[in-house]
Protein backbone atom coordinates (compact mmCIF):
# COMPACT_ATOMS: atom_id res chain seq x y z
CA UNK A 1 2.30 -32.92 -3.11
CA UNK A 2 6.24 -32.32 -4.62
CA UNK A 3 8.95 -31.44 -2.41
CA UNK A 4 9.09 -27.79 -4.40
CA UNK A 5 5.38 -27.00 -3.28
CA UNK A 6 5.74 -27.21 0.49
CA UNK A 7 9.84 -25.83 0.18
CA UNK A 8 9.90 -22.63 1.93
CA UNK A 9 12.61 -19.73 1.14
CA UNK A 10 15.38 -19.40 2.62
CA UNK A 11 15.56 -17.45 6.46
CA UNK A 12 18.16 -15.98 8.80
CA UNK A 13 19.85 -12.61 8.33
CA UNK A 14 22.05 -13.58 5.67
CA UNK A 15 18.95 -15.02 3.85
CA UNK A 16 17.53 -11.54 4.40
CA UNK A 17 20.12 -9.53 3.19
CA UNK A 18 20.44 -12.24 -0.35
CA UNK A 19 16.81 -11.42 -0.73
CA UNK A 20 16.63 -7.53 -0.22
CA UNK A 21 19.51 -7.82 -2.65
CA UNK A 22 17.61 -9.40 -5.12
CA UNK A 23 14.33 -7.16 -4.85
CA UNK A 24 16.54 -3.80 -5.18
CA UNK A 25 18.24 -5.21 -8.58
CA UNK A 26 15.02 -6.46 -9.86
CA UNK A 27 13.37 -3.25 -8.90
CA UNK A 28 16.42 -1.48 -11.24
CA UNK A 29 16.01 -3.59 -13.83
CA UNK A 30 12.56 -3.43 -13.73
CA UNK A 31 12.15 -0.04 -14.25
CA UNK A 32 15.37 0.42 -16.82
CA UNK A 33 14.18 -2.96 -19.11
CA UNK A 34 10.89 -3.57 -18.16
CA UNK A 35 9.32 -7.20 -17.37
CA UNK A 36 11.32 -8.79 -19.93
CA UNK A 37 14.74 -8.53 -18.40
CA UNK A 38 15.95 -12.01 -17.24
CA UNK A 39 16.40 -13.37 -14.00
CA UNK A 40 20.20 -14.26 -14.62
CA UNK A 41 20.31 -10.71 -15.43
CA UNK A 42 18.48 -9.71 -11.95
CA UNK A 43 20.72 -12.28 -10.47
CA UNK A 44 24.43 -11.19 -11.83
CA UNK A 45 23.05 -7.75 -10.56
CA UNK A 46 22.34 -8.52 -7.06
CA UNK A 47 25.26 -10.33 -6.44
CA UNK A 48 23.84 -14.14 -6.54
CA UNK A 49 23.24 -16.87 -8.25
CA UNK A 50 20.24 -17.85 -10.24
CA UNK A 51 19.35 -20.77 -7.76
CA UNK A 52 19.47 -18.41 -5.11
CA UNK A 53 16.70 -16.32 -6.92
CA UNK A 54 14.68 -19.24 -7.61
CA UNK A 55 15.10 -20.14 -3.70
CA UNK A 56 13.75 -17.01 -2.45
CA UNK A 57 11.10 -16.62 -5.33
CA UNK A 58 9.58 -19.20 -7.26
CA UNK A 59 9.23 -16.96 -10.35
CA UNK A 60 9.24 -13.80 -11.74
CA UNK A 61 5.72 -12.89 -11.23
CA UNK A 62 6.50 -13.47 -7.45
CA UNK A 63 9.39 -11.34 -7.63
CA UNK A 64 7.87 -8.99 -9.26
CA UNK A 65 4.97 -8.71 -6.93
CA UNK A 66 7.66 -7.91 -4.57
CA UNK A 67 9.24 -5.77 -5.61
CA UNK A 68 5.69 -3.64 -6.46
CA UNK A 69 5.07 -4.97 -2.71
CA UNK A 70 7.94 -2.71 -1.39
CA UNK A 71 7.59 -0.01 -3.15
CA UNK A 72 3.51 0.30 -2.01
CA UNK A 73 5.17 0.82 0.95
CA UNK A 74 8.22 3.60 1.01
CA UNK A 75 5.24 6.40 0.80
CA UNK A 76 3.66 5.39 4.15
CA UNK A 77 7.58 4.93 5.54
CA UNK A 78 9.45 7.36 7.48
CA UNK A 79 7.56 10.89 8.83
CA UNK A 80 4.56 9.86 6.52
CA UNK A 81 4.36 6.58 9.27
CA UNK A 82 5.27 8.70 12.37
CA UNK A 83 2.43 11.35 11.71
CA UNK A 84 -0.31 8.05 11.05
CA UNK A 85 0.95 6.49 14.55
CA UNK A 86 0.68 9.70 16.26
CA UNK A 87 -3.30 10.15 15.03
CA UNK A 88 -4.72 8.60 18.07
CA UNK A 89 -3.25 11.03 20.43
CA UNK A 90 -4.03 13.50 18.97
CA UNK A 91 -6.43 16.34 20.49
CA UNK A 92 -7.13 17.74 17.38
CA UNK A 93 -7.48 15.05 14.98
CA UNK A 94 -9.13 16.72 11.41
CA UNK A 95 -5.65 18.46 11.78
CA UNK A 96 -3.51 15.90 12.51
CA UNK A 97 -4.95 13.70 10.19
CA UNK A 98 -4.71 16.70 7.58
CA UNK A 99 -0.90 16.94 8.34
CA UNK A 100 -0.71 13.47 7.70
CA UNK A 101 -2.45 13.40 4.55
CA UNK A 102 -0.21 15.75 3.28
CA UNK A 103 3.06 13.79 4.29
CA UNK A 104 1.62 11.09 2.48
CA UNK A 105 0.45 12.90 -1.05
CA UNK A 106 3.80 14.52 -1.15
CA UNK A 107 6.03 11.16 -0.22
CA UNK A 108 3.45 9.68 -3.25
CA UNK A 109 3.62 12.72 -5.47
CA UNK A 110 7.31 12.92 -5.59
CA UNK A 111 8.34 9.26 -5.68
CA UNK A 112 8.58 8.43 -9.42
CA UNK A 113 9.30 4.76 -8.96
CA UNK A 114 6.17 4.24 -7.73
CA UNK A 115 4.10 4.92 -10.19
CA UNK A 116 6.23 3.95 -13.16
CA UNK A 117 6.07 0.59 -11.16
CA UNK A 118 2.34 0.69 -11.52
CA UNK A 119 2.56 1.60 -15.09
CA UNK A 120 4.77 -1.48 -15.12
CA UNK A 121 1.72 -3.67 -13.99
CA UNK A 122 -0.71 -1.48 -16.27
CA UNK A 123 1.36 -2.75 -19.07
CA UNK A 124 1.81 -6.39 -18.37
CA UNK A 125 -1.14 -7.36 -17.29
CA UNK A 126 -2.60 -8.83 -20.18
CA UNK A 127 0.68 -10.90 -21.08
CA UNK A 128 0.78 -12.14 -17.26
CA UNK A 129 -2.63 -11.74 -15.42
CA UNK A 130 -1.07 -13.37 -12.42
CA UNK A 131 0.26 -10.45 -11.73
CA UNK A 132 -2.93 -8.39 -11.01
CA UNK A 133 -4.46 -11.60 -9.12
CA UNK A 134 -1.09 -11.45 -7.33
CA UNK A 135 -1.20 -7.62 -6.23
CA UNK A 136 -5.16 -7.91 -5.83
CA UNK A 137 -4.51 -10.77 -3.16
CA UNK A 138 -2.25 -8.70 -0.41
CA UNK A 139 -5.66 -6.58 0.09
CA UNK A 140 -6.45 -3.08 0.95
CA UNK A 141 -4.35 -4.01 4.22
CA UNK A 142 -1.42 -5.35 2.73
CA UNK A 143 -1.00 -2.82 0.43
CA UNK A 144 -1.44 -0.26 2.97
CA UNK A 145 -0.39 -1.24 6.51
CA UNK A 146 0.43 1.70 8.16
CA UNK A 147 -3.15 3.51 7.27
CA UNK A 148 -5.13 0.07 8.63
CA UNK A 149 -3.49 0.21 11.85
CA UNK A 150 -3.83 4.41 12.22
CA UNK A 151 -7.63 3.91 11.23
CA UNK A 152 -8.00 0.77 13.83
CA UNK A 153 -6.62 2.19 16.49
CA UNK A 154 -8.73 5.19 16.28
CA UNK A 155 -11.55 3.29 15.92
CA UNK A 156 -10.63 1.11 18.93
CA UNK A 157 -10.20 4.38 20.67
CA UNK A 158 -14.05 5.37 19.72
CA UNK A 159 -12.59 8.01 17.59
CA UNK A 160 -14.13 6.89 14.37
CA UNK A 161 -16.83 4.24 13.48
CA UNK A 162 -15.74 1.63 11.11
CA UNK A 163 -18.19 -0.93 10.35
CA UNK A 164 -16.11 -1.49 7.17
CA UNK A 165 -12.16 -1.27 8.05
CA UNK A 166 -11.43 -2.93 3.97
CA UNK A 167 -13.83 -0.09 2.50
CA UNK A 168 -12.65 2.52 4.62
CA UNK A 169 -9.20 2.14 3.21
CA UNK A 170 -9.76 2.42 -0.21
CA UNK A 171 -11.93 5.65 0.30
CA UNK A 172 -9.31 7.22 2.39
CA UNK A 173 -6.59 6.46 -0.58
CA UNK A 174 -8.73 7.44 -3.39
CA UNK A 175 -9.95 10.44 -1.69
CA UNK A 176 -6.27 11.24 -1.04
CA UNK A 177 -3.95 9.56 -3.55
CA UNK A 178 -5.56 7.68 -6.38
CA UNK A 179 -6.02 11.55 -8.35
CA UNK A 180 -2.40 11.62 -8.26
CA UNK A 181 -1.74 8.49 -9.60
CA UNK A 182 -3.89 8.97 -12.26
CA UNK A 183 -2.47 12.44 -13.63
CA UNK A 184 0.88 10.45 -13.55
CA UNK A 185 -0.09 8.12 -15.45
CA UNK A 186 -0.78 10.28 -18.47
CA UNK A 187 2.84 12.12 -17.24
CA UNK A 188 1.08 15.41 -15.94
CA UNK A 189 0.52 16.23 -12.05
CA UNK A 190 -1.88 17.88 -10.38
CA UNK A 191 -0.69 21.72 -9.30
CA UNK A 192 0.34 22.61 -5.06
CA UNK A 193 -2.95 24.63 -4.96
CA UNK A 194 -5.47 21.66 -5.76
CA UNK A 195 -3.48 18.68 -3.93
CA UNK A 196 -3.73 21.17 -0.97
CA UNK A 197 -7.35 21.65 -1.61
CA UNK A 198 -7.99 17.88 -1.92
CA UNK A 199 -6.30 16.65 1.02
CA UNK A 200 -8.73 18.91 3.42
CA UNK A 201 -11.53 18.06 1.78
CA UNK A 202 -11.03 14.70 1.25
CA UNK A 203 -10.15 14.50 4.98
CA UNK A 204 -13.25 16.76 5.66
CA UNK A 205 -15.01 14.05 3.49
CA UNK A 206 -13.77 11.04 5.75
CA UNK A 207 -14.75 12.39 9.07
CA UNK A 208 -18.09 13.36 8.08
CA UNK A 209 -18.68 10.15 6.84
CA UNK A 210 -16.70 8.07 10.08
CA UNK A 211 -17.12 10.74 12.68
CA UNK A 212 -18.58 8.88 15.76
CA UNK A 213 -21.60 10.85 15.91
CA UNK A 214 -22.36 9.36 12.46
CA UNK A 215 -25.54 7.02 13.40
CA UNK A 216 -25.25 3.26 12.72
CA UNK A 217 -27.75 1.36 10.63
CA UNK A 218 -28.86 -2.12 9.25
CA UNK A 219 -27.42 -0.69 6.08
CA UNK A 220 -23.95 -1.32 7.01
CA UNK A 221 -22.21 -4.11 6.08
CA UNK A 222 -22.03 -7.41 7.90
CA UNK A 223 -20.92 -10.79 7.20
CA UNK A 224 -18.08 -12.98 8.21
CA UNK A 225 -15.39 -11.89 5.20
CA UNK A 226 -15.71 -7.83 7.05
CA UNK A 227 -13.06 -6.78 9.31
CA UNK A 228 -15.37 -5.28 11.56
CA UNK A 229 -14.03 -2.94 14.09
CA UNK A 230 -16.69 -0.48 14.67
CA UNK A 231 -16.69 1.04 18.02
CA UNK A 232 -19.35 3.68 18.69
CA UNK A 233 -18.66 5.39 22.62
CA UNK A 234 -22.45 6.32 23.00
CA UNK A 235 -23.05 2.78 23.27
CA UNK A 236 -20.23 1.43 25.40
């Protein structure tokens, strides 16, 4: 095995503020000159040296995925995040987890980057199918953090039954957000009267399907690969 295989990137704060540097330029350029740009281009722009970039990212796909990494993120950040955290507590939680919902279609709805980012991927895909291995490989989880740990917790909690933590994810964001990225991908949007409509029932949709009065069957899934965190308190 080479020396380059095993060398890890660069760490410390100063490491970490190169390396922010270098996603927030790339993101820029990105978006302005698509994939194409180069990385001494992403490079002069952040302030660094092409070695540097190398150091932190051993090519552009990775810094790409990055970069598409980060900005998966900024719609579940800020008061989206806070209203997720807060489901568990919550005595009423079809509302809360309405109110989130909504945080989190308008942080998505409203941030552009995002899905001319995904656009981005839509686009380049077939010159660099790395990248769609690459963004299919952080999971359901990785892409969405801050929804895994609201819906664990509340399952934990015996709030919800979740034989399926990976499938419940992807229902919750296509019931909520994946409509929205589609209209914007064909540069239309989806009107305040219908997202509103939506959300509730696709939250209505959700519970009905997870409440914990749901019964649990031998037609859920099992197998070692799950992330199994079903907790049902009629039984415990």
């Amino acid at each position: 095995m080479s020396v380059e295989s095993v060398r890890q990137p660069p760490s410390g704060p100063r490491a970490e503020l190169k390396r922010r540097a270098i996603v927030r330029a790339a993101r820029e350029l990105f978006l302005r000159d698509g994939f194409g740009v180069g990385m001494d281009a992403i490079a002069a722009a952040a302030g660094v040296s092409k070695v540097t970039v190398y150091n932190h990212f051993r090519s552009k796909e990775a810094l790409f995925t990055a970069v598409i990494a980060g900005a998966l993120d900024e719609p579940l950040s800020g008061s989206s995040s806070a209203a997720l955290e807060k489901l568990a507590e919550a005595e009423d939680l079809r509302t809360a987890l309405i109110d989130a919902a909504r945080s989190w279609v308008h942080a998505v709805r409203t941030n552009q980057d995002v899905i001319a980012l995904r656009n981005l991927v839509a686009a380049e895909q077939h010159r660099f199918p790395e990248l769609g291995r690459a963004w299919q490989g952080r999971g359901p989880e990785g892409h969405h953090p801050a929804v895994a740990g609201a819906l664990r917790t509340l399952a934990d909690r015996g709030r919800l039954v979740i034989p399926d933590l990976e499938a419940a994810i992807i229902q919750l964001y296509a019931l909520l957000v994946f409509p929205h990225m589609v209209f914007g991908t064909y540069g239309t949007h989806i009107d305040e009267d219908l997202t509103d409509r939506l959300v509730i029932s696709g939250v209505d949709m959700f519970l009905d399907h997870y409440g914990p009065s749901r019964p649990s069957g031998p037609s859920q899934p099992s197998g070692p690969s799950r992330d199994r965190v079903a907790r049902d308190p009629a039984t415990e």
